[in-house]
Structure formats: C-alpha cells, structure tokens
N, C-alpha and C. Protein backbone atom coordinates (compact mmCIF):
# COMPACT_ATOMS: atom_id res chain seq x y z
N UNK A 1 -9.49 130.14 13.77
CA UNK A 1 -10.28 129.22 14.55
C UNK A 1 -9.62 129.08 15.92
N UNK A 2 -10.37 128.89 17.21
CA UNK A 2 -10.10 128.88 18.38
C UNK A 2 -10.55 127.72 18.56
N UNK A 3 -9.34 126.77 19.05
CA UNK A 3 -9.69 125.63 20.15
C UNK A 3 -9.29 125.92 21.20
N UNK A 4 -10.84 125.19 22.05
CA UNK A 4 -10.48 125.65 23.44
C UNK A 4 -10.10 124.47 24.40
N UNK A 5 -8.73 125.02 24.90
CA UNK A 5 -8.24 124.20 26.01
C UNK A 5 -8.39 124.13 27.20
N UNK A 6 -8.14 123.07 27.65
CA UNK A 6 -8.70 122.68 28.87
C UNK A 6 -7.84 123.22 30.03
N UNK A 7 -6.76 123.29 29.95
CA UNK A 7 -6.14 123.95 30.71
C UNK A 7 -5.30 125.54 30.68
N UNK A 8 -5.11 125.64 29.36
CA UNK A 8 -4.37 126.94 28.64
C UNK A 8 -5.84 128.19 28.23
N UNK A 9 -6.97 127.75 28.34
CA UNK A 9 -8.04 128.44 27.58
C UNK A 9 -7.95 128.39 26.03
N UNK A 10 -8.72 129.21 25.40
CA UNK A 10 -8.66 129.67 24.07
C UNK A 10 -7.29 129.89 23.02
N UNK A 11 -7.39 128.80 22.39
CA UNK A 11 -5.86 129.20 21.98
C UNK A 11 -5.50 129.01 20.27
N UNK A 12 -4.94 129.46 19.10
CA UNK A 12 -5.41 129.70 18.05
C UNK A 12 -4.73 128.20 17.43
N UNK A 13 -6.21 127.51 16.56
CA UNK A 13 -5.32 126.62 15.52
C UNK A 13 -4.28 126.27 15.05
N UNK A 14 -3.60 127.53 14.60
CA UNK A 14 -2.02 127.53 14.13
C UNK A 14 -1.40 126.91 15.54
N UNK A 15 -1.09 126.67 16.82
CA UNK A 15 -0.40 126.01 17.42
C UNK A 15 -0.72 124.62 18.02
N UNK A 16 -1.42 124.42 16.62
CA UNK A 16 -1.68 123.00 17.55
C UNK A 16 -1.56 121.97 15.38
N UNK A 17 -1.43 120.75 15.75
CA UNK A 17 -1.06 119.82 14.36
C UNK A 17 -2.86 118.63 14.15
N UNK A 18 -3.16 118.80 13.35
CA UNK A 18 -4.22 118.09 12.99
C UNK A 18 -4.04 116.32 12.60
N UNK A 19 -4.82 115.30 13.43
CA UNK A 19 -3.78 114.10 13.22
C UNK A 19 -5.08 113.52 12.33
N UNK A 20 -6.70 113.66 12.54
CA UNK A 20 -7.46 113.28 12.09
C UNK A 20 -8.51 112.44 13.41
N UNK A 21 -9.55 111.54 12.56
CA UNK A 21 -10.29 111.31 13.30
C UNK A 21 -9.94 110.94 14.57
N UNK A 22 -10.82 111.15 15.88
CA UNK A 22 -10.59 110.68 17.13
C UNK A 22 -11.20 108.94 17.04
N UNK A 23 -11.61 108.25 16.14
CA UNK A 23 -11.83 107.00 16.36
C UNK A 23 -10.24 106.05 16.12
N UNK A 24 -9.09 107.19 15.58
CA UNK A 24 -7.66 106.42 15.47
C UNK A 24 -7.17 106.14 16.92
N UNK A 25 -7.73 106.38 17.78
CA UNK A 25 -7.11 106.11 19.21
C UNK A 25 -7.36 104.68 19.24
N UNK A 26 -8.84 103.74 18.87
CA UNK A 26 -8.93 102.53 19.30
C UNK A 26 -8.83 101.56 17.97
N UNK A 27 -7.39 101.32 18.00
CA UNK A 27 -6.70 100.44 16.67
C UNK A 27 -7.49 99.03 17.39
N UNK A 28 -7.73 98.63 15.89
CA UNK A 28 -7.77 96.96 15.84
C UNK A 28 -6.92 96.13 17.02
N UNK A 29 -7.54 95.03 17.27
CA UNK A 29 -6.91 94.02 18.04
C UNK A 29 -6.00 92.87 16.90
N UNK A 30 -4.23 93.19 17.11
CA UNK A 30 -3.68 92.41 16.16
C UNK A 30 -3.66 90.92 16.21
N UNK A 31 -4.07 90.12 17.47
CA UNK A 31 -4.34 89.15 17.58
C UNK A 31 -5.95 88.14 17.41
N UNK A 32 -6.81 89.18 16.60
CA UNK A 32 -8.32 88.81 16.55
C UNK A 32 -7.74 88.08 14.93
N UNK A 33 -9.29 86.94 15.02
CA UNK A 33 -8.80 86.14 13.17
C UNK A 33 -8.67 87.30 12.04
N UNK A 34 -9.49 88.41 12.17
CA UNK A 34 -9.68 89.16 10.85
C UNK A 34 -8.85 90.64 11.07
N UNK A 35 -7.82 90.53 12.06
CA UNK A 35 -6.83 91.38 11.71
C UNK A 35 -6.24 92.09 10.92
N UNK A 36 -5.43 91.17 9.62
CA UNK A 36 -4.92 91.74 8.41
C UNK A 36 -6.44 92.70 7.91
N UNK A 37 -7.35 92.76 7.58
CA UNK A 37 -8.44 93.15 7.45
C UNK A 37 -9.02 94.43 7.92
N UNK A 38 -8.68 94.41 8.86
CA UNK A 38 -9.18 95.34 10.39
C UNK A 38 -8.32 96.29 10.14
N UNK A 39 -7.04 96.25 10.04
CA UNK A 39 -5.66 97.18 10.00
C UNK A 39 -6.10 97.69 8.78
N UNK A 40 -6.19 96.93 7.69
CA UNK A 40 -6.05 97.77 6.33
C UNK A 40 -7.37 99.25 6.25
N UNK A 41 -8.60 98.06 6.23
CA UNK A 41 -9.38 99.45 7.04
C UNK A 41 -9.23 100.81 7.70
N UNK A 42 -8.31 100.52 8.92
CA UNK A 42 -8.10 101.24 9.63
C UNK A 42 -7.30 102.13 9.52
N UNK A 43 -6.59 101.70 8.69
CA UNK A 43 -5.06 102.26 8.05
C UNK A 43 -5.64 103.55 6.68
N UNK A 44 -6.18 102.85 5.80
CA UNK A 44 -6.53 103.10 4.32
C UNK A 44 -8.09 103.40 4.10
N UNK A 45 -9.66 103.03 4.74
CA UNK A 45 -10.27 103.58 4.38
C UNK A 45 -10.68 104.84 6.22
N UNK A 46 -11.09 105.89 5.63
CA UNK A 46 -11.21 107.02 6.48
C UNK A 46 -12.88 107.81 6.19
N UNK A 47 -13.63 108.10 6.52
CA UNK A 47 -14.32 108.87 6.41
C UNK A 47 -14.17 110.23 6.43
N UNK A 48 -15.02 110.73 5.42
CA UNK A 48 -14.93 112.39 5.39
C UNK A 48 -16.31 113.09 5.54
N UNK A 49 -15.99 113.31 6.51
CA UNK A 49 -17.60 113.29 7.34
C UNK A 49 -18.40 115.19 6.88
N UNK A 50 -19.31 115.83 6.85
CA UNK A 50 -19.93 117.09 6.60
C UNK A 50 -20.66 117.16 7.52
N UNK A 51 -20.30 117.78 8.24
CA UNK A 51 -21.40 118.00 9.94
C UNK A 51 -20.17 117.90 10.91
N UNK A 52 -20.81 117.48 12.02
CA UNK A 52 -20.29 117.50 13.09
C UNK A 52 -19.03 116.22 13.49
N UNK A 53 -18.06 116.37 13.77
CA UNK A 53 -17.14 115.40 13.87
C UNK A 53 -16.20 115.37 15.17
N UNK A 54 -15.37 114.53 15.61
CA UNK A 54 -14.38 114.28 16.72
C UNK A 54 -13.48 113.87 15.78
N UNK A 55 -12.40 114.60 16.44
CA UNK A 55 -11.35 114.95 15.94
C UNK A 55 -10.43 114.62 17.13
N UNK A 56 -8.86 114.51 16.50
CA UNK A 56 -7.73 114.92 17.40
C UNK A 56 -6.79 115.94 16.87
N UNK A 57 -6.58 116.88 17.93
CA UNK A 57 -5.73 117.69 17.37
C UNK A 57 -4.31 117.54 18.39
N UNK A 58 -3.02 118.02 18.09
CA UNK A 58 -1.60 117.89 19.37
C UNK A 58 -1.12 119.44 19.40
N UNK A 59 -1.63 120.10 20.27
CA UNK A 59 -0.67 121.15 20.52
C UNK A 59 0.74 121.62 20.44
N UNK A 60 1.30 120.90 19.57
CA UNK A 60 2.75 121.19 18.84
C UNK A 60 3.52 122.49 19.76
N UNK A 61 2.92 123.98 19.36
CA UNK A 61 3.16 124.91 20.24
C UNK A 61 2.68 125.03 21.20
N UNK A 62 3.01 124.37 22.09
CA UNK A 62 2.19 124.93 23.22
C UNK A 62 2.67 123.53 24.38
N UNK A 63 1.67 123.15 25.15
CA UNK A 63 2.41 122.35 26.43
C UNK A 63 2.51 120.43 25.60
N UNK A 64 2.11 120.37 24.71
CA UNK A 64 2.06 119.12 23.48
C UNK A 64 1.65 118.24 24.27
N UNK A 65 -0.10 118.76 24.59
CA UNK A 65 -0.57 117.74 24.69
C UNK A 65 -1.62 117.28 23.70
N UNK A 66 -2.42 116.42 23.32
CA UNK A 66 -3.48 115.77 22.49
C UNK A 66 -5.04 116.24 23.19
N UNK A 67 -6.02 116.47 22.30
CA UNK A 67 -7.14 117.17 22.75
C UNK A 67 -7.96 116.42 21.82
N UNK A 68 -9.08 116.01 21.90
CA UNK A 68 -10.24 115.26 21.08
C UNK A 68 -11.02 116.76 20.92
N UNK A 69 -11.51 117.06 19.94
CA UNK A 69 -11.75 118.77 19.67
C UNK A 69 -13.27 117.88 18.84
N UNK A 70 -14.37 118.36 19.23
CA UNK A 70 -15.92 117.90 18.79
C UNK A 70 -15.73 119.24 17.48
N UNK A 71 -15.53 119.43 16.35
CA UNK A 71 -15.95 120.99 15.28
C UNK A 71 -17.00 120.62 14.02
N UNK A 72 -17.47 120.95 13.71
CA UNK A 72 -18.26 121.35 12.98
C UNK A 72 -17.69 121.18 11.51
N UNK A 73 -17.22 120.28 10.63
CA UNK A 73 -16.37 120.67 9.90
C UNK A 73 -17.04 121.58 8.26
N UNK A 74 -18.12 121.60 8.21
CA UNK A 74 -18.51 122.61 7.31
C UNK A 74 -18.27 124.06 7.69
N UNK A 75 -18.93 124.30 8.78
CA UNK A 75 -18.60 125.69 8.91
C UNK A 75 -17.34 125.87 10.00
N UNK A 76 -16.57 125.19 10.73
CA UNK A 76 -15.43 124.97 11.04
C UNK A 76 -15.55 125.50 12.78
N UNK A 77 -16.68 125.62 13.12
CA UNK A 77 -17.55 125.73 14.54
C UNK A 77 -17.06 124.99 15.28
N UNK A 78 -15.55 124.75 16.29
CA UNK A 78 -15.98 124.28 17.41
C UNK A 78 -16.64 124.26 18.40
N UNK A 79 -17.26 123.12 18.83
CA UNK A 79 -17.85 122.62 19.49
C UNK A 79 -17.59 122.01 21.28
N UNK A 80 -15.96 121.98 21.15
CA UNK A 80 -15.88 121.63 22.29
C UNK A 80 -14.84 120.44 22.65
C-alpha cells in the first residue's frame, strides 16, 4: 500500500506506524462536568468502521511526521 505524502510523494506503508482513528486528535475537555465519562469513551470505546475512514498514520521512517491518510479500509484504497 502507498501513502501519499505531501511532501516526500508516494511512499510505502512499511515506513510509516499506524496510531488509529484521526478523531484521537480532539480529546475531551478535562475540565467539562462529564469528563470522567468523555475520557473513558475516548480511551476504551473505538469504532471499527467498513468503508471509508480517516485515519492517522507517523512516518517512523522517514522525516516523522503525522499524516491524516482518508483509505478505504475494506479494500485498503487510499484515498488521500
């Protein structure tokens, strides 16, 4: 599989680390009333989505930066 970078071009899966959904960027607010709540959620339940998804992936090999990667996760099609 080829994700394509934004600055490096086309570059193969194997150098980059899979962290999971791109909605983990916007954590709960720890000071809202239903916090403890919000975290556990956020923490412990995850979706496993069939179709199209946003993702984060970190280029481990390569210049290590973080990329929100749109793929396809049935047929493993990125998207972008």
């Amino acid at each position: 599989m080829l994700i394509p970078h934004p600055l490096l071009g086309p570059r193969d899966a194997q150098e980059f680390t899979y962290l999971g959904d791109a909605r983990l960027i916007d954590r709960p607010d720890p000071s809202a009333p239903d916090a403890e709540a919000a975290f556990c959620d956020y923490v412990f339940l995850r979706d496993n989505p069939a179709g199209v998804h946003r993702e984060l992936w970190f280029h481990e090999q390569g210049d290590r930066s973080w990329l929100v990667v749109t793929r396809d996760t049935v047929t493993h099609e990125v998207l972008g």
